[in-house]
N, C-alpha and C. Protein backbone atom coordinates (compact mmCIF):
# COMPACT_ATOMS: atom_id res chain seq x y z
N UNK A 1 -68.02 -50.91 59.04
CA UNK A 1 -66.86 -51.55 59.62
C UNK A 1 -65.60 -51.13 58.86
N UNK A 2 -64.74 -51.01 59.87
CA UNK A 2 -63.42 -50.39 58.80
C UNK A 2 -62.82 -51.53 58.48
N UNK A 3 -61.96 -51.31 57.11
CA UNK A 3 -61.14 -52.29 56.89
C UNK A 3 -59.95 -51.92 57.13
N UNK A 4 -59.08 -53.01 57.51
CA UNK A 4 -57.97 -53.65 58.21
C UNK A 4 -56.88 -53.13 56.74
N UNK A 5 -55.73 -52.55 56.94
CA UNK A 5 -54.53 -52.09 56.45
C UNK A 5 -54.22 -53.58 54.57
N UNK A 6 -54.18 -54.20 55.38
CA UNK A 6 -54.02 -55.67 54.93
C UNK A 6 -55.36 -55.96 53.90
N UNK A 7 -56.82 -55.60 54.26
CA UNK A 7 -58.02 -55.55 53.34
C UNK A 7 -57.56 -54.59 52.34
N UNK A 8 -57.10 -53.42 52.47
CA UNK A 8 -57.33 -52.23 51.62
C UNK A 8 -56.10 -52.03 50.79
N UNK A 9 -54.82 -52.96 51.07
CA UNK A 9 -53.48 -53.17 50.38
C UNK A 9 -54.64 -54.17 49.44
N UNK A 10 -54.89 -55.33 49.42
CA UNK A 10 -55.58 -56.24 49.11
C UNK A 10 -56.90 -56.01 47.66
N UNK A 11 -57.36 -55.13 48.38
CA UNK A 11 -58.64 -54.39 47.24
C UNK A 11 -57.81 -53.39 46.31
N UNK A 12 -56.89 -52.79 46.59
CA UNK A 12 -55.96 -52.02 45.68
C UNK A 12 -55.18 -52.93 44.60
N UNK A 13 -54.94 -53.74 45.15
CA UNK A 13 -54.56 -54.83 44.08
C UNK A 13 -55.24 -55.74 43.42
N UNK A 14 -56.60 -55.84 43.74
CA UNK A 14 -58.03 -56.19 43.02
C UNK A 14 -58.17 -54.83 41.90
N UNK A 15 -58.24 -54.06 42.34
CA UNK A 15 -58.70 -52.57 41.70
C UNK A 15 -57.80 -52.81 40.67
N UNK A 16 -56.46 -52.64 41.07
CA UNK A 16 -55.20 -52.85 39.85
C UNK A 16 -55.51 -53.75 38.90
N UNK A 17 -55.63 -54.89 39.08
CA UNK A 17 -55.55 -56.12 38.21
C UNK A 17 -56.80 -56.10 37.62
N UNK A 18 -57.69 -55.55 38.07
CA UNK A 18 -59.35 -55.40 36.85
C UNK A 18 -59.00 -54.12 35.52
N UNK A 19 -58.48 -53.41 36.45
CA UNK A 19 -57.85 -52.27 35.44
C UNK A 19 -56.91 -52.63 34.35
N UNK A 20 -56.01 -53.54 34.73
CA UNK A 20 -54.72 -53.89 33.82
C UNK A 20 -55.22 -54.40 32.92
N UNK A 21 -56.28 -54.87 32.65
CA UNK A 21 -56.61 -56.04 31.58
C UNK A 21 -56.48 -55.94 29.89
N UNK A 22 -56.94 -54.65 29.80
CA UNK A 22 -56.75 -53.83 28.79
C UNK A 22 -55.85 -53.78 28.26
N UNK A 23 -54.43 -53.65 29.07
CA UNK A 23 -53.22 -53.50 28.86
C UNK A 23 -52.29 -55.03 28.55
N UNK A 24 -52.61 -55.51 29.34
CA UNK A 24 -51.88 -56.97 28.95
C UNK A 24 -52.94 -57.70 28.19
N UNK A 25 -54.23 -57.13 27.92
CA UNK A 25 -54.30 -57.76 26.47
C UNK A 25 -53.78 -57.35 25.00
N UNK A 26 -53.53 -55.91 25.40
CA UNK A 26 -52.82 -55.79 24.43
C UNK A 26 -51.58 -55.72 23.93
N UNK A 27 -50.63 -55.96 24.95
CA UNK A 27 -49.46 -56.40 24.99
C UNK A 27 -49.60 -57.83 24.71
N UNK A 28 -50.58 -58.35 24.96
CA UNK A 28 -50.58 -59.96 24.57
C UNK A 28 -50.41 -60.42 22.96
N UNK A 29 -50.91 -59.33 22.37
CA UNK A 29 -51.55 -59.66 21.13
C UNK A 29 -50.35 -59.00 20.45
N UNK A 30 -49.47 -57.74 21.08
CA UNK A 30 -48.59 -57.44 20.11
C UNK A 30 -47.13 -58.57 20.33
N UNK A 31 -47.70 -59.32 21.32
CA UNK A 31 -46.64 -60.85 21.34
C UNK A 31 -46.52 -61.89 20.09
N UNK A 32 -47.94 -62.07 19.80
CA UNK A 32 -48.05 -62.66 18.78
C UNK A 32 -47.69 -62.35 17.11
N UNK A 33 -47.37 -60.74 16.72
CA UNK A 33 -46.54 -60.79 15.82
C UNK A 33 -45.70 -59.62 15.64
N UNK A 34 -44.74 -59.81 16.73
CA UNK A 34 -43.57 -58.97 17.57
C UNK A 34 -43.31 -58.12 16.05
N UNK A 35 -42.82 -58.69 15.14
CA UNK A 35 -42.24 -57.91 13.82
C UNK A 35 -42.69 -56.62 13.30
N UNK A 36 -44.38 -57.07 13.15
CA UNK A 36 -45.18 -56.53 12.93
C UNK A 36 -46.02 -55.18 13.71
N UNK A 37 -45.73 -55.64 15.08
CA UNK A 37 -45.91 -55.02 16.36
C UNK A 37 -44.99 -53.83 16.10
N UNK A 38 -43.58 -54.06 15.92
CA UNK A 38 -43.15 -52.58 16.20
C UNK A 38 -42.63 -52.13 15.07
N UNK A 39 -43.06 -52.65 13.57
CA UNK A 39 -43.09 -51.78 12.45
C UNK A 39 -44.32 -51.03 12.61
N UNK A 40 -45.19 -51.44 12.89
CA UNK A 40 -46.25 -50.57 13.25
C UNK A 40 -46.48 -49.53 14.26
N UNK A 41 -45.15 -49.48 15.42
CA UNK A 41 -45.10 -48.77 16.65
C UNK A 41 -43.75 -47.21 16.10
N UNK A 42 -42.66 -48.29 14.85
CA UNK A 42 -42.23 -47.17 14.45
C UNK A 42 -42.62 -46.29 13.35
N UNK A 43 -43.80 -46.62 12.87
CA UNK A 43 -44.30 -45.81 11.55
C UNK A 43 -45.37 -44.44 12.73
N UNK A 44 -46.22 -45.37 13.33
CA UNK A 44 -46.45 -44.49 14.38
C UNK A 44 -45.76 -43.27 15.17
N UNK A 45 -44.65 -43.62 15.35
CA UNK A 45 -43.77 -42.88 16.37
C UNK A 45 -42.85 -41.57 15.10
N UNK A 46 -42.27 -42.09 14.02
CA UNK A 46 -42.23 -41.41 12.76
C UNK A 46 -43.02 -40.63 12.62
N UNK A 47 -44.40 -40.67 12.26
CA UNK A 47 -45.09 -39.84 11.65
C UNK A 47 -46.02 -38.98 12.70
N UNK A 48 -45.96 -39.08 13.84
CA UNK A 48 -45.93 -37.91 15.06
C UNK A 48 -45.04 -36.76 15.24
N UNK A 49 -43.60 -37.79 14.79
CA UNK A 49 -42.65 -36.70 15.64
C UNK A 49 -42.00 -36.32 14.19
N UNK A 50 -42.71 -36.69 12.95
CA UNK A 50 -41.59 -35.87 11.49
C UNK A 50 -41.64 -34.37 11.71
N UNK A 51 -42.47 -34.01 12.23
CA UNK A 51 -42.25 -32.29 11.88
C UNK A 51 -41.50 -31.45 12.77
N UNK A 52 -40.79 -32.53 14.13
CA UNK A 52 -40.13 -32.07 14.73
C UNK A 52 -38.59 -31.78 14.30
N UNK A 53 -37.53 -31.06 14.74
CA UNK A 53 -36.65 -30.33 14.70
C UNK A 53 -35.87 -31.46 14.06
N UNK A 54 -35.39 -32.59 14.93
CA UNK A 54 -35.33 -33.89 15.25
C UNK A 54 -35.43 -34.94 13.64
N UNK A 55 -36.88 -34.75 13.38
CA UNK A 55 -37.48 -35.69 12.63
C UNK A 55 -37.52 -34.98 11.73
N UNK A 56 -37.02 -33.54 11.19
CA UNK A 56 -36.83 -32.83 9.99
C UNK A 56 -35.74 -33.02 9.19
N UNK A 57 -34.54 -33.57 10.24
CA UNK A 57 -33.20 -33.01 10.00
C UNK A 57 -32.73 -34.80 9.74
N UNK A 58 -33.69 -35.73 9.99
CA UNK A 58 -33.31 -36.83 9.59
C UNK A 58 -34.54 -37.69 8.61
N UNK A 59 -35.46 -36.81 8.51
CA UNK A 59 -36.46 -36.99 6.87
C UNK A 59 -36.85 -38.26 7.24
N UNK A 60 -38.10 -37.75 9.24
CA UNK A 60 -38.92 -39.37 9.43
C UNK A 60 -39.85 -39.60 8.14
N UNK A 61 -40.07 -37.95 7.80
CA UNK A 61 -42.07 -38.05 6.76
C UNK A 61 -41.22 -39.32 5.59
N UNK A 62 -39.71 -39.63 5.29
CA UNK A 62 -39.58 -40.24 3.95
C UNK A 62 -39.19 -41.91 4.55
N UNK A 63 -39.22 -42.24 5.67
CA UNK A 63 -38.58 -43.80 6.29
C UNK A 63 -40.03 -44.57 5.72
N UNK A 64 -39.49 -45.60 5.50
CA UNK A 64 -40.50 -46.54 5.31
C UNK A 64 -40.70 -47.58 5.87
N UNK A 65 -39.82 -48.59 6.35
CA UNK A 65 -39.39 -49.47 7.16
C UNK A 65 -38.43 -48.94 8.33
N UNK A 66 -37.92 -50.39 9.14
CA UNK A 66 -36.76 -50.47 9.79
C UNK A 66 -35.61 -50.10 9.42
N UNK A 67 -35.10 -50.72 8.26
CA UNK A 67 -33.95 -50.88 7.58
C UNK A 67 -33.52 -49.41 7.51
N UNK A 68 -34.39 -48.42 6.75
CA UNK A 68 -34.42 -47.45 6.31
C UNK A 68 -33.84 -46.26 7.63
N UNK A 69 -35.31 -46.76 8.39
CA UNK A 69 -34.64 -46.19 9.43
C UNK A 69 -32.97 -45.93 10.63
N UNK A 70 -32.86 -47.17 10.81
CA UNK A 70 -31.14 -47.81 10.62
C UNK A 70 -30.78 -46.70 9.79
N UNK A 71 -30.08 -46.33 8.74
CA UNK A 71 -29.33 -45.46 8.19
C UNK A 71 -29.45 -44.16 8.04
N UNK A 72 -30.83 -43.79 8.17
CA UNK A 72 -30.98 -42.97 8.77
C UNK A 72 -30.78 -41.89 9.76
N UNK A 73 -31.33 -42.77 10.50
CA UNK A 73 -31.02 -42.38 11.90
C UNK A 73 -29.98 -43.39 12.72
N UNK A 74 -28.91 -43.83 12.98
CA UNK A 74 -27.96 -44.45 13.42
C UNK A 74 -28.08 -44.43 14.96
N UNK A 75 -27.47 -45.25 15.45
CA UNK A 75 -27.49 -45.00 16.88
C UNK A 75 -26.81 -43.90 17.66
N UNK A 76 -27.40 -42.88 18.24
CA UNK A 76 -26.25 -42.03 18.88
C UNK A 76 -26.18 -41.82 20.21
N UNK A 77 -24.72 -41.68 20.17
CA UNK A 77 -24.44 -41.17 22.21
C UNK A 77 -25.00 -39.64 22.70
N UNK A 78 -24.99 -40.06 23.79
CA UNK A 78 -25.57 -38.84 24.23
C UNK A 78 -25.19 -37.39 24.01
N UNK A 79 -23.33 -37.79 23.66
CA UNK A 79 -22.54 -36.34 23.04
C UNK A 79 -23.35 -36.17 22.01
N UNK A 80 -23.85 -36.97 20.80
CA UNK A 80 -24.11 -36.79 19.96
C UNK A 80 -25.32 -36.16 19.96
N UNK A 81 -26.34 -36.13 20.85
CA UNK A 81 -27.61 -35.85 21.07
C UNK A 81 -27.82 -34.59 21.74
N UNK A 82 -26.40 -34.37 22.87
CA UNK A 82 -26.27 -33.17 23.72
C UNK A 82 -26.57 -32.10 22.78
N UNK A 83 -26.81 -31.60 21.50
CA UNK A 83 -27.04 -30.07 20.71
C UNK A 83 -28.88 -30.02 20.89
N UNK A 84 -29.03 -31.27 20.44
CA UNK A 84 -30.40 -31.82 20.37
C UNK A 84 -31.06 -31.26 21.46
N UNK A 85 -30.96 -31.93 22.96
CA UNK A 85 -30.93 -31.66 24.06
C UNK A 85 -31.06 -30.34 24.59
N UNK A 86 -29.70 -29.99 24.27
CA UNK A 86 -29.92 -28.49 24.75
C UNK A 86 -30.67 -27.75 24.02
N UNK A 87 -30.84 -27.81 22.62
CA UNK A 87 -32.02 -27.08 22.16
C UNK A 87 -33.07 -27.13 22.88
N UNK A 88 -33.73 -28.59 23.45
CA UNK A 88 -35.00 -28.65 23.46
C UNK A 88 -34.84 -27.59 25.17
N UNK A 89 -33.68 -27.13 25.68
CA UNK A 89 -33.73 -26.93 26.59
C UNK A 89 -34.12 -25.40 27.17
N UNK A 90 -33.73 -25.43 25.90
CA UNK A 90 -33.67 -23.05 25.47
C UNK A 90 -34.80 -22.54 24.23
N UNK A 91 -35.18 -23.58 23.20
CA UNK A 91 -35.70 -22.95 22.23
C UNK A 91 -37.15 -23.37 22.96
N UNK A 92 -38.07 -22.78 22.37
CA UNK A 92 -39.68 -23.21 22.09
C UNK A 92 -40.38 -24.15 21.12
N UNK A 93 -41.09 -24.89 21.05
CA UNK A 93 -41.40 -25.97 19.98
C UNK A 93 -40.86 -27.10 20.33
N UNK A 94 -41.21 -27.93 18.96
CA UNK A 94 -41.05 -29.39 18.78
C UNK A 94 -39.79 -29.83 18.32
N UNK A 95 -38.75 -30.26 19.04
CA UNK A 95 -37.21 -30.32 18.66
C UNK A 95 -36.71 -31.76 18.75
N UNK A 96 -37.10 -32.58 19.80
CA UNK A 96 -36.84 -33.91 19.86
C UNK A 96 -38.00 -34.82 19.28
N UNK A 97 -38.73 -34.38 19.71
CA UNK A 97 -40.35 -34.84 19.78
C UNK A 97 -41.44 -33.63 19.19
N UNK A 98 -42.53 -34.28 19.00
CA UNK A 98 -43.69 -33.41 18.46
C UNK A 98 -44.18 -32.90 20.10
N UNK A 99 -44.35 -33.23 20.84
CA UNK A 99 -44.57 -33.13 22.13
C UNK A 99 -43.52 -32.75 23.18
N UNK A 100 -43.73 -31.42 23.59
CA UNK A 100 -42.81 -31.28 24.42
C UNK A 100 -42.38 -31.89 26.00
N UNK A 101 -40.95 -31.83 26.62
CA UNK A 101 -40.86 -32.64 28.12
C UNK A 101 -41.35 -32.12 28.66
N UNK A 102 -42.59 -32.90 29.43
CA UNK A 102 -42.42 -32.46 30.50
C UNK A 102 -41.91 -32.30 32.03
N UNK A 103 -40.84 -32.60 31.60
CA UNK A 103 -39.11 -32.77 32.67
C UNK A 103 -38.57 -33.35 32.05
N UNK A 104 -36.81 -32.71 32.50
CA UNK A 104 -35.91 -33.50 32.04
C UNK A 104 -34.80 -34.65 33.59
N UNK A 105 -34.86 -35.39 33.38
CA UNK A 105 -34.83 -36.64 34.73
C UNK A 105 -32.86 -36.26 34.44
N UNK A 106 -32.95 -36.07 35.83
CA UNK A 106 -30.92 -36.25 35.45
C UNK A 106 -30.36 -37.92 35.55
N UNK A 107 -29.80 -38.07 34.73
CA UNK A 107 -28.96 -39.60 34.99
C UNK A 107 -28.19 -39.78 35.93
N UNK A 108 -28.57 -40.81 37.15
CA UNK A 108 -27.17 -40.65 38.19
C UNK A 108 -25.98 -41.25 37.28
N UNK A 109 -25.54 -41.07 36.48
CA UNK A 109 -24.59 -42.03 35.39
C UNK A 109 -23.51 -42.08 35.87
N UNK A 110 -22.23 -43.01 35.16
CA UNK A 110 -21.29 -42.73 35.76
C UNK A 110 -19.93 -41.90 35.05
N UNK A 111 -20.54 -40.95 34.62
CA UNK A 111 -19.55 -39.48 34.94
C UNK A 111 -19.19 -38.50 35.14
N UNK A 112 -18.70 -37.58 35.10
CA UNK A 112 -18.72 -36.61 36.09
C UNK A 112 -19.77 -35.25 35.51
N UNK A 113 -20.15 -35.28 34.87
CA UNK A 113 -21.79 -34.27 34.09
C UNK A 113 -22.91 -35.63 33.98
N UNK A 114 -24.08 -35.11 34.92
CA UNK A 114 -25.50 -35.69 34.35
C UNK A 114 -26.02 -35.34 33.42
N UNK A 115 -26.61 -36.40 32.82
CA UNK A 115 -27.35 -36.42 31.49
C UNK A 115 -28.49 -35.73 31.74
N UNK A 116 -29.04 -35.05 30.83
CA UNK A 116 -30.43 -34.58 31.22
C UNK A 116 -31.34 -35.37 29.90
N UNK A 117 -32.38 -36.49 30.86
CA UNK A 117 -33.24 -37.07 29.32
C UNK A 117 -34.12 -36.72 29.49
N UNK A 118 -35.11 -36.46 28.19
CA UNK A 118 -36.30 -35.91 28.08
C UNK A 118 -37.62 -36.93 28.49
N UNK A 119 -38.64 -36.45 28.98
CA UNK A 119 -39.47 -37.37 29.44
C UNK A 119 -40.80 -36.68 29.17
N UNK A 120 -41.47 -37.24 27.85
CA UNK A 120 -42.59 -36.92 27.61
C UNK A 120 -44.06 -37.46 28.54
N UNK A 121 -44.99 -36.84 27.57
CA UNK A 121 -46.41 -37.58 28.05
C UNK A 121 -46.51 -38.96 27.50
N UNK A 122 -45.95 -39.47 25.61
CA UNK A 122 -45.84 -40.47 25.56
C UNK A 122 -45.03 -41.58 26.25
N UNK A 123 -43.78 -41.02 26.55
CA UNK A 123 -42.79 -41.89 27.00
C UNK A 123 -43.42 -42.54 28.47
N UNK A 124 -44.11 -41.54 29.42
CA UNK A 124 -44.44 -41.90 30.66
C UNK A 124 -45.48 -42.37 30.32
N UNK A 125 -46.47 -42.41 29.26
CA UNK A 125 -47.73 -44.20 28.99
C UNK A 125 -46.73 -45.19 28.95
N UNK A 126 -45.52 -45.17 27.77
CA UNK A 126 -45.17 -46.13 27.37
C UNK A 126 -44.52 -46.89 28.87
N UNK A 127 -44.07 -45.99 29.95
CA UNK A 127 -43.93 -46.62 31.07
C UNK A 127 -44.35 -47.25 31.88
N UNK A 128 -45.51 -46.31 31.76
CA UNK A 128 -46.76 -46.95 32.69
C UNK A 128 -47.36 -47.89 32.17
N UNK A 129 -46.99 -48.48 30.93
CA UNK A 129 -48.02 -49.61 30.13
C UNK A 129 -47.20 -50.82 30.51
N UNK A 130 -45.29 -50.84 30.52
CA UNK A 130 -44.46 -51.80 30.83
C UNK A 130 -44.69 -51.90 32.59
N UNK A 131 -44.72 -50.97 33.38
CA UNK A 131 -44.65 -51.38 34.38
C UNK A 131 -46.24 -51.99 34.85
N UNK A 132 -47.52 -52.00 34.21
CA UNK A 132 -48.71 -52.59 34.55
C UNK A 132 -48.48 -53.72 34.21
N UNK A 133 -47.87 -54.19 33.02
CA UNK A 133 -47.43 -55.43 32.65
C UNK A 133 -46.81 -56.45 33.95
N UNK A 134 -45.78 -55.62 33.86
CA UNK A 134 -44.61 -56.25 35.01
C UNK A 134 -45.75 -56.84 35.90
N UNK A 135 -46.23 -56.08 36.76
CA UNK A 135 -46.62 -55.71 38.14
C UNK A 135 -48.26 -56.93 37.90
N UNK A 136 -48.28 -56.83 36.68
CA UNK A 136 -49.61 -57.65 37.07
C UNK A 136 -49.50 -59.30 36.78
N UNK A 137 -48.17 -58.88 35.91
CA UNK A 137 -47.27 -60.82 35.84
C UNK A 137 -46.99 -61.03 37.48
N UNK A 138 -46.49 -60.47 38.05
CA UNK A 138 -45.73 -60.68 39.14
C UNK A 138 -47.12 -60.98 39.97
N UNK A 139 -47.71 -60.39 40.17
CA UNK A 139 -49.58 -60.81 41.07
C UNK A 139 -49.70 -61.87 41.05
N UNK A 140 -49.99 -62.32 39.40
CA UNK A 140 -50.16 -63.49 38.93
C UNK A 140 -49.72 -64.66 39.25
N UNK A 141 -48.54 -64.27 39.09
CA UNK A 141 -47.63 -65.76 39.55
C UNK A 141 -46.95 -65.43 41.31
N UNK A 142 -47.40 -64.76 42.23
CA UNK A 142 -47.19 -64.49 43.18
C UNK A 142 -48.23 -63.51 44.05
N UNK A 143 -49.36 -64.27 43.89
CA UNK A 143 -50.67 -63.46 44.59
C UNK A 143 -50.13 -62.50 45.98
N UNK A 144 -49.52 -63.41 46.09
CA UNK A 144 -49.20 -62.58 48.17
C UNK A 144 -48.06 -61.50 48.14
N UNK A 145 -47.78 -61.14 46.65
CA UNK A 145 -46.91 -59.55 46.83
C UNK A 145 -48.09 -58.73 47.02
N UNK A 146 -49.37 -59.32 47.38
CA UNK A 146 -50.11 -58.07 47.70
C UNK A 146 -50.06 -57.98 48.97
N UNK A 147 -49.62 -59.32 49.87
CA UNK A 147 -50.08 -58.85 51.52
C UNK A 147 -48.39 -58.44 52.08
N UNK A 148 -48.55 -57.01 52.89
CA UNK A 148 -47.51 -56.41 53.28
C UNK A 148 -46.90 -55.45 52.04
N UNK A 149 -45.84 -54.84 52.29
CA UNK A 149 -45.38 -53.35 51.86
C UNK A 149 -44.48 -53.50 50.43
N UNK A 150 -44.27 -52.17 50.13
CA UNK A 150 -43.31 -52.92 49.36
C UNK A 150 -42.60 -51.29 49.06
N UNK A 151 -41.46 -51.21 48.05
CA UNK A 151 -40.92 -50.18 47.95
C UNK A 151 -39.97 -50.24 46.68
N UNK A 152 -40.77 -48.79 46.01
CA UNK A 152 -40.25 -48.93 44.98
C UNK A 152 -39.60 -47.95 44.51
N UNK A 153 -38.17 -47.55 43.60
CA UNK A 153 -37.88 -46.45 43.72
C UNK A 153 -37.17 -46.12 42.04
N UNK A 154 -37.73 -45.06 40.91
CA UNK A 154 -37.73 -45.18 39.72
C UNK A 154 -36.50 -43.74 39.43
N UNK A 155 -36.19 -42.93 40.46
CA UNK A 155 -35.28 -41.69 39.44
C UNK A 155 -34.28 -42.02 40.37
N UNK A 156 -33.12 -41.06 40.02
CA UNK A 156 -32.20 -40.72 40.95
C UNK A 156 -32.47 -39.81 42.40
N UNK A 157 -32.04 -39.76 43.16
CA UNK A 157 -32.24 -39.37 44.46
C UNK A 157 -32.34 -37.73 43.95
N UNK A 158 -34.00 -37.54 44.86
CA UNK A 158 -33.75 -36.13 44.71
C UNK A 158 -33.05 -35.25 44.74
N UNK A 159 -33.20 -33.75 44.14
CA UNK A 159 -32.19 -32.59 43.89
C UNK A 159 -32.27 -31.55 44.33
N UNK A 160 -31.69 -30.82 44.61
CA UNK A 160 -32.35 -29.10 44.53
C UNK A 160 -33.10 -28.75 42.98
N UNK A 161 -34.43 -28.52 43.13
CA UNK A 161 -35.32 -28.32 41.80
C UNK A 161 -34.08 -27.33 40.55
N UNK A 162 -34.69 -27.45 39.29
CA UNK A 162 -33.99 -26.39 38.55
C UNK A 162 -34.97 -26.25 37.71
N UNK A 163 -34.83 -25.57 36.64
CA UNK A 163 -35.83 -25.11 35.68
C UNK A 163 -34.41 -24.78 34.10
N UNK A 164 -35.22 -25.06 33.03
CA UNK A 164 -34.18 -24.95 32.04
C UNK A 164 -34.13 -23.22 31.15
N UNK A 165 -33.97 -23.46 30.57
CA UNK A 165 -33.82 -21.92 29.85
C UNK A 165 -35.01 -21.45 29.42
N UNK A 166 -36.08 -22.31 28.98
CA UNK A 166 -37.45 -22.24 28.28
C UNK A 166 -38.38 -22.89 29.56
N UNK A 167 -38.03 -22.67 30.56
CA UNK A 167 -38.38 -23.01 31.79
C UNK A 167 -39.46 -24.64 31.95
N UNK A 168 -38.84 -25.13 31.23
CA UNK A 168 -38.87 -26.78 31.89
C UNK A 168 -38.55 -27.36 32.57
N UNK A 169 -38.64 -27.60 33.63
CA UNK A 169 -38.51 -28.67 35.04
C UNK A 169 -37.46 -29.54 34.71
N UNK A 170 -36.13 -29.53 35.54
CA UNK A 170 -34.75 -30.74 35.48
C UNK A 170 -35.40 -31.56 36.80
N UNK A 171 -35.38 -32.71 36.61
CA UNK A 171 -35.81 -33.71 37.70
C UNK A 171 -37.02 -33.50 38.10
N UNK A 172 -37.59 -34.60 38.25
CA UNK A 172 -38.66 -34.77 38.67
C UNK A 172 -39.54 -34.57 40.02
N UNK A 173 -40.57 -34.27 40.86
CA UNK A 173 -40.98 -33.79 42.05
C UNK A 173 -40.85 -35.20 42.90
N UNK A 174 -41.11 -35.83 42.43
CA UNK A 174 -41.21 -37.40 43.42
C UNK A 174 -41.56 -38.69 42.41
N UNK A 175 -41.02 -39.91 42.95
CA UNK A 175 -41.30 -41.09 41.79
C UNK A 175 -42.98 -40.93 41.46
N UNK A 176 -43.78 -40.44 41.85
CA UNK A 176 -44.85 -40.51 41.95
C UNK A 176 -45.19 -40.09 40.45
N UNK A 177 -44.68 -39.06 40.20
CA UNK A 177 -44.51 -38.61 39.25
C UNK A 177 -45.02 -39.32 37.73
N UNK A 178 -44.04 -40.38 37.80
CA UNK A 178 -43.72 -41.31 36.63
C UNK A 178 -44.75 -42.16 36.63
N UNK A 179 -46.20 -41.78 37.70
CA UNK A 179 -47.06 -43.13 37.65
C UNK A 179 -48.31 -41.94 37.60
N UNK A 180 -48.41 -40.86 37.66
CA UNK A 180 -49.68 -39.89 37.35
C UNK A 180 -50.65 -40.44 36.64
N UNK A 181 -51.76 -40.92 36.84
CA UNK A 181 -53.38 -41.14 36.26
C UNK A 181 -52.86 -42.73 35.91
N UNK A 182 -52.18 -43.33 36.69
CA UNK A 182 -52.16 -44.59 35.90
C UNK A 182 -52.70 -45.26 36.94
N UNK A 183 -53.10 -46.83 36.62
CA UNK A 183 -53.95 -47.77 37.48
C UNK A 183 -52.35 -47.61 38.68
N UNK A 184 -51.30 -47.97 38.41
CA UNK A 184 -50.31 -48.28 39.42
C UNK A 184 -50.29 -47.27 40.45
N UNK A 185 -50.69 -45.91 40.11
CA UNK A 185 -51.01 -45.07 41.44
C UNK A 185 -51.03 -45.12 42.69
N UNK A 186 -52.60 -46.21 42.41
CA UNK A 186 -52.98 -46.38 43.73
C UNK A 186 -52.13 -47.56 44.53
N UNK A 187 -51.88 -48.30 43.45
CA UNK A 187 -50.82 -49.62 44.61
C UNK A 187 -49.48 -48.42 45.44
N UNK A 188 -49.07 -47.20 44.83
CA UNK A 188 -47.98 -46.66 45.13
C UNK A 188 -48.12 -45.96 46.59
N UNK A 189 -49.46 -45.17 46.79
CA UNK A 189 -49.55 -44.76 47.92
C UNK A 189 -49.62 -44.66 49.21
């Protein structure tokens, strides 16, 4: 017997929410000692990306804390980042990150040059881990966003494709993109 549009929206969001569990348990637990949670997320993220171009020129292998980091590394604008950037855009290797983009997403921003940001393999878990979150709070406390459609939309409006100097992909092929091998996939299709 086939199932009905409405069954198979329905079991996709069963499928989802058995899958998520993993994830908002462990987002659960890094609730409980937030401090601790992301001194531990930036010693992590440090000691991946020290040997990059990036993380050479601001000495992650020597940060020890937060604090440290703060003076370090300061907050910067995107002018400030644009050399950064365009390196990662022309040279070969590890310049922002230990891991190279794989695309750079243009910013619809508001001025008159788009930003080009880098979008790794980590960055798109770390997305896909906030948006399973989201999406499976929202179930939760609103079972019936599973019955009927929905629409969701994560870059700027597509482009004419480009490719960068070291031939990396500017913008992305479709939002789809930003959800590759993740449980949210299948709710997307």
């Amino acid at each position: 017997m086939m199932q009905s549009g409405e069954e198979v929206k329905r079991a996709l969001w069963r499928s989802f929410m058995d899958s998520a569990h993993a994830t908002l348990d462990h987002w659960q637990s890094l609730f409980e000692q937030p401090e601790q949670a992301q001194q531990r997320l930036l010693m992590r993220m440090l000691s991946a990306n020290r040997d990059c171009a990036f993380g050479q020129a601001h000495d992650f292998f020597g940060i020890r804390d937060a604090e440290e980091f703060r003076k370090r590394v300061p907050i910067h604008t995107y002018a400030q980042l644009q050399p950064w950037i365009e390196r990662a855009q022309q040279e070969q290797g590890p310049i922002l990150t230990a891991s190279p983009p794989l695309f750079f997403e243009r910013s619809s921003g508001n001025s008159a040059l788009q930003k080009h940001i880098p979008y790794t393999q980590e960055f798109l878990g770390q997305l896909q881990g906030s948006l399973t979150v989201w999406l499976a709070d929202m179930y939760r406390q609103v079972p019936e966003v599973s019955h009927g459609s929905g629409y969701w939309s994560m870059s700027p409006p597509l482009q004419q494709p480009a490719m960068t100097a070291n031939g990396i992909p500017i913008g992305s092929v479709s939002d789809l993109q930003y959800l590759q091998g993740s449980a949210i996939a299948g709710l997307a299709g």
